[in-house]
Protein backbone atom coordinates (compact mmCIF):
# COMPACT_ATOMS: atom_id res chain seq x y z
CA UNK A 1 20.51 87.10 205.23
CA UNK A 2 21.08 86.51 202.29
CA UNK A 3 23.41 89.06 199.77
CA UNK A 4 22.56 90.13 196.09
CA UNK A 5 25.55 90.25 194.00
CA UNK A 6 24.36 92.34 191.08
CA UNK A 7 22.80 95.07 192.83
CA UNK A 8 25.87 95.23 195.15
CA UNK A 9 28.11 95.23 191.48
CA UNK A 10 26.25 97.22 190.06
CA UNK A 11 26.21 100.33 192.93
CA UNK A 12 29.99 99.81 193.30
CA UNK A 13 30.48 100.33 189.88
CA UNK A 14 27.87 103.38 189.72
CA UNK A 15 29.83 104.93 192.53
CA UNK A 16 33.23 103.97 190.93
CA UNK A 17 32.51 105.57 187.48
CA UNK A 18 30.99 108.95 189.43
CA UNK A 19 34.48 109.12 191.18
CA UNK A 20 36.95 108.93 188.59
CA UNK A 21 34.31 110.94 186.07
CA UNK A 22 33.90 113.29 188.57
CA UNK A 23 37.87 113.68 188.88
CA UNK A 24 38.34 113.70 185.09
CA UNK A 25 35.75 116.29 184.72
CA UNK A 26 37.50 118.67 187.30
CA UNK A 27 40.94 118.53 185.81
CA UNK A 28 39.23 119.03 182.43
CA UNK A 29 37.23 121.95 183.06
CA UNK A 30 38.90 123.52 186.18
CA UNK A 31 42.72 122.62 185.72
CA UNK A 32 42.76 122.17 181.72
CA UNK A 33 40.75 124.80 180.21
CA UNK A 34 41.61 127.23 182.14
CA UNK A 35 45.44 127.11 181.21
CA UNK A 36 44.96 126.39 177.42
CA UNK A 37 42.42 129.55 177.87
CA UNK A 38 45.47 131.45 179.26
CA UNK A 39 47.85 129.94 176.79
CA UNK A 40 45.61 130.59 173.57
CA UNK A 41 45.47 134.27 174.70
CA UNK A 42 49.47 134.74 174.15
CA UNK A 43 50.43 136.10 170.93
CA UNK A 44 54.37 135.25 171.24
CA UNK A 45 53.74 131.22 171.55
CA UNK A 46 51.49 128.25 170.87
CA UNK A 47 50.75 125.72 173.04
CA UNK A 48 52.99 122.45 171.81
CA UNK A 49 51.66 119.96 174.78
CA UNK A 50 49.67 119.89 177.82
CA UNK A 51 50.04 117.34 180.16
CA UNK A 52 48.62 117.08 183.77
CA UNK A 53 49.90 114.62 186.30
CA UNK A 54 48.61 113.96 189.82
CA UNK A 55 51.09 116.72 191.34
CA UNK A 56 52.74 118.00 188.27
CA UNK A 57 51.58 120.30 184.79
CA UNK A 58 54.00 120.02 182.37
CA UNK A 59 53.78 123.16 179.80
CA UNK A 60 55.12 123.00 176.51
CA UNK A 61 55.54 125.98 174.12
CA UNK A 62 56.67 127.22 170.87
CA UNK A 63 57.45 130.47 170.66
CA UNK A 64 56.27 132.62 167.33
CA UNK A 65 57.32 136.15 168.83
CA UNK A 66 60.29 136.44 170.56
CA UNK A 67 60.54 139.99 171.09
CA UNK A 68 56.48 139.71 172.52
CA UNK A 69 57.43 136.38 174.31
CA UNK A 70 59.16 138.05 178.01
CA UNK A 71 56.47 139.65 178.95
CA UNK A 72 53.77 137.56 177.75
CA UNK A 73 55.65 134.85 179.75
CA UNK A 74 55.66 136.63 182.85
CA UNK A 75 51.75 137.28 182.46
CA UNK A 76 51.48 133.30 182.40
CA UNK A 77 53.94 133.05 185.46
CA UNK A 78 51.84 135.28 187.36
CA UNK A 79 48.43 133.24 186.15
CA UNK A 80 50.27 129.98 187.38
CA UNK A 81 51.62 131.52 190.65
CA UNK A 82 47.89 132.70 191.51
CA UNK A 83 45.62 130.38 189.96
CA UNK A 84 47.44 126.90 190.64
CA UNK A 85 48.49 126.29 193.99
CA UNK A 86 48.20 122.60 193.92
CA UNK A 87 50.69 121.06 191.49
CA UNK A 88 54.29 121.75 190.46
CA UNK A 89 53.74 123.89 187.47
CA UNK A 90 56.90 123.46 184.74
CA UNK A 91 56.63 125.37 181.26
CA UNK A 92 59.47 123.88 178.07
CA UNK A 93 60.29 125.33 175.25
CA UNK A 94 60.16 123.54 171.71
CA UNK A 95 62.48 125.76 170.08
CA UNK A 96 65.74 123.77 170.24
CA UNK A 97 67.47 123.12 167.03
CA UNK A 98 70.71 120.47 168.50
CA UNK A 99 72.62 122.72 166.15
CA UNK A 100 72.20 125.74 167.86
CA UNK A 101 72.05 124.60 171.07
CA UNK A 102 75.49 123.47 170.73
CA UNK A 103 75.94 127.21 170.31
CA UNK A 104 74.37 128.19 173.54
CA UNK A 105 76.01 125.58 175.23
CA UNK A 106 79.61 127.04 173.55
CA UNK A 107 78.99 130.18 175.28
CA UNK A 108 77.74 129.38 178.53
CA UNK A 109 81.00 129.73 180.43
CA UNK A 110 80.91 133.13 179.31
CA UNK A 111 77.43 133.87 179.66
CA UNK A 112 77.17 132.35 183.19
CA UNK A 113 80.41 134.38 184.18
CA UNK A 114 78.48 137.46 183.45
CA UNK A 115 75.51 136.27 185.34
CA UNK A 116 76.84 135.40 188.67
CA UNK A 117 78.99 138.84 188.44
CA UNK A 118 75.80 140.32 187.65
CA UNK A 119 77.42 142.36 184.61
CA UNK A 120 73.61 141.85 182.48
CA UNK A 121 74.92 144.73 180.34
CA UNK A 122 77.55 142.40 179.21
CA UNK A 123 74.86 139.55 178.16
CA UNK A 124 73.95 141.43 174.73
CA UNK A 125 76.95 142.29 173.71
CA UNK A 126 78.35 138.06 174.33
CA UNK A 127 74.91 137.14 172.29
CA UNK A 128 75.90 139.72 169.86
CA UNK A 129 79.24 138.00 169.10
CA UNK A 130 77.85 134.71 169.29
CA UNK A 131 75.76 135.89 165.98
CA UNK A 132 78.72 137.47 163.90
CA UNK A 133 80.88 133.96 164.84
CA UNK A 134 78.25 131.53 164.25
CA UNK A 135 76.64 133.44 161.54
CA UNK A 136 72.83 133.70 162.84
CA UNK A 137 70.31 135.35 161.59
CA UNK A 138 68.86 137.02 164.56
CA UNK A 139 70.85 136.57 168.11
CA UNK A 140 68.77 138.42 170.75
CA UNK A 141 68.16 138.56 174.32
CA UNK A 142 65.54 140.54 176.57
CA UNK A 143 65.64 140.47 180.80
CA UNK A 144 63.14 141.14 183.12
CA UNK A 145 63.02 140.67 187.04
CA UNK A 146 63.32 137.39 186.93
CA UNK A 147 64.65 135.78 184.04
CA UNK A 148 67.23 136.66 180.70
CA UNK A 149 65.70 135.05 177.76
CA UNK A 150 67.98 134.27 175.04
CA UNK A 151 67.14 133.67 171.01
CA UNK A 152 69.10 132.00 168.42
CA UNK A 153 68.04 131.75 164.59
CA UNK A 154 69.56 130.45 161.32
CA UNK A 155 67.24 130.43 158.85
CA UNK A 156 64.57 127.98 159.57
CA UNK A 157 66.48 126.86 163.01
CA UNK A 158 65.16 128.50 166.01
CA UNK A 159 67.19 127.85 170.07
CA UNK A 160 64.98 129.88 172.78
CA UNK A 161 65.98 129.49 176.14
CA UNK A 162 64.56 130.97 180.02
CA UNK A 163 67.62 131.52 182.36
CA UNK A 164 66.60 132.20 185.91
CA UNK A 165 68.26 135.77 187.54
CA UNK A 166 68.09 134.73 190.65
CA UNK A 167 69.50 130.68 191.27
CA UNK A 168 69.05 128.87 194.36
CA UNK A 169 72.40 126.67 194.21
CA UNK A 170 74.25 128.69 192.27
CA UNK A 171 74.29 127.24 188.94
CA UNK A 172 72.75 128.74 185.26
CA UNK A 173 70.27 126.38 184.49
CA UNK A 174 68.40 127.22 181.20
CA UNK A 175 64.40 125.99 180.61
CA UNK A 176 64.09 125.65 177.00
């Protein structure tokens, strides 16, 4: 018996390009969309980047509203938690001026001291000082069950960082 080649070819690359557009249309319209949907809904941030890996979504934002930003952040930690069980959801920030990091990263000690005694009413008043020394504009932090999120700005520089409550191995570990 004797075999075709093209027809053979020709079905493995039919099947081939049905796979992989198959795939490509899933992660478009049931993994993509659905989170730039979510993400274009927030008033508080824009969405910087999307990427999606095989077993990983890598978020990144900018936030426009701090003050809005905590709890418009949880809403999109609850949409992950729910709606994507799959993949290892992480969510950046943009908002890192070097220069003011180095400001955040000045008073961690302090700030990290506070957090493991669990003193949170002592967090405003350290980001408080942090503005009259460094001379910020706005210094500003908000809490909620989970997180303290902490804002820096001086004039056009913006620093926003997510610091988990509640640490695994014991170490302050900011997402920004």
């Amino acid at each position: 018996m004797q075999l075709r080649k093209a027809p053979i070819l020709i079905s493995l690359l039919v099947t081939m390009a049905l796979l992989f557009g198959g795939w490509f249309l899933y992660q478009k319209v049931e993994v993509e969309e659905p989170i730039r949907t979510e993400i274009s809904g927030m008033t508080s941030a824009t969405l910087a980047d999307l990427q999606i890996n095989k077993d990983q979504i890598l978020i990144k934002l900018t936030v426009t509203n701090p003050d809005k930003f905590p709890a418009e952040y949880m809403d999109l930690q609850n949409y992950i938690a729910q709606d994507i069980t799959n993949k290892k959801v992480e969510v950046d920030l943009t908002n890192q001026n070097p220069a003011l990091k180095q400001i955040w990263m000045d008073g961690t000690f302090a700030f990290t001291e506070a957090l493991d005694l669990r003193e949170y009413s002592k967090i405003p008043q350290l980001v408080s000082d942090w503005k009259v020394k460094n001379h910020l504009d706005n210094a500003s932090t908000a809490m909620d069950q989970n997180n303290i999120y902490v804002f820096l700005k001086r004039g056009s520089e913006e620093y926003y960082t997510i610091v988990p409550r509640n640490t695994t191995d014991g170490e302050v570990s900011a997402r920004g």
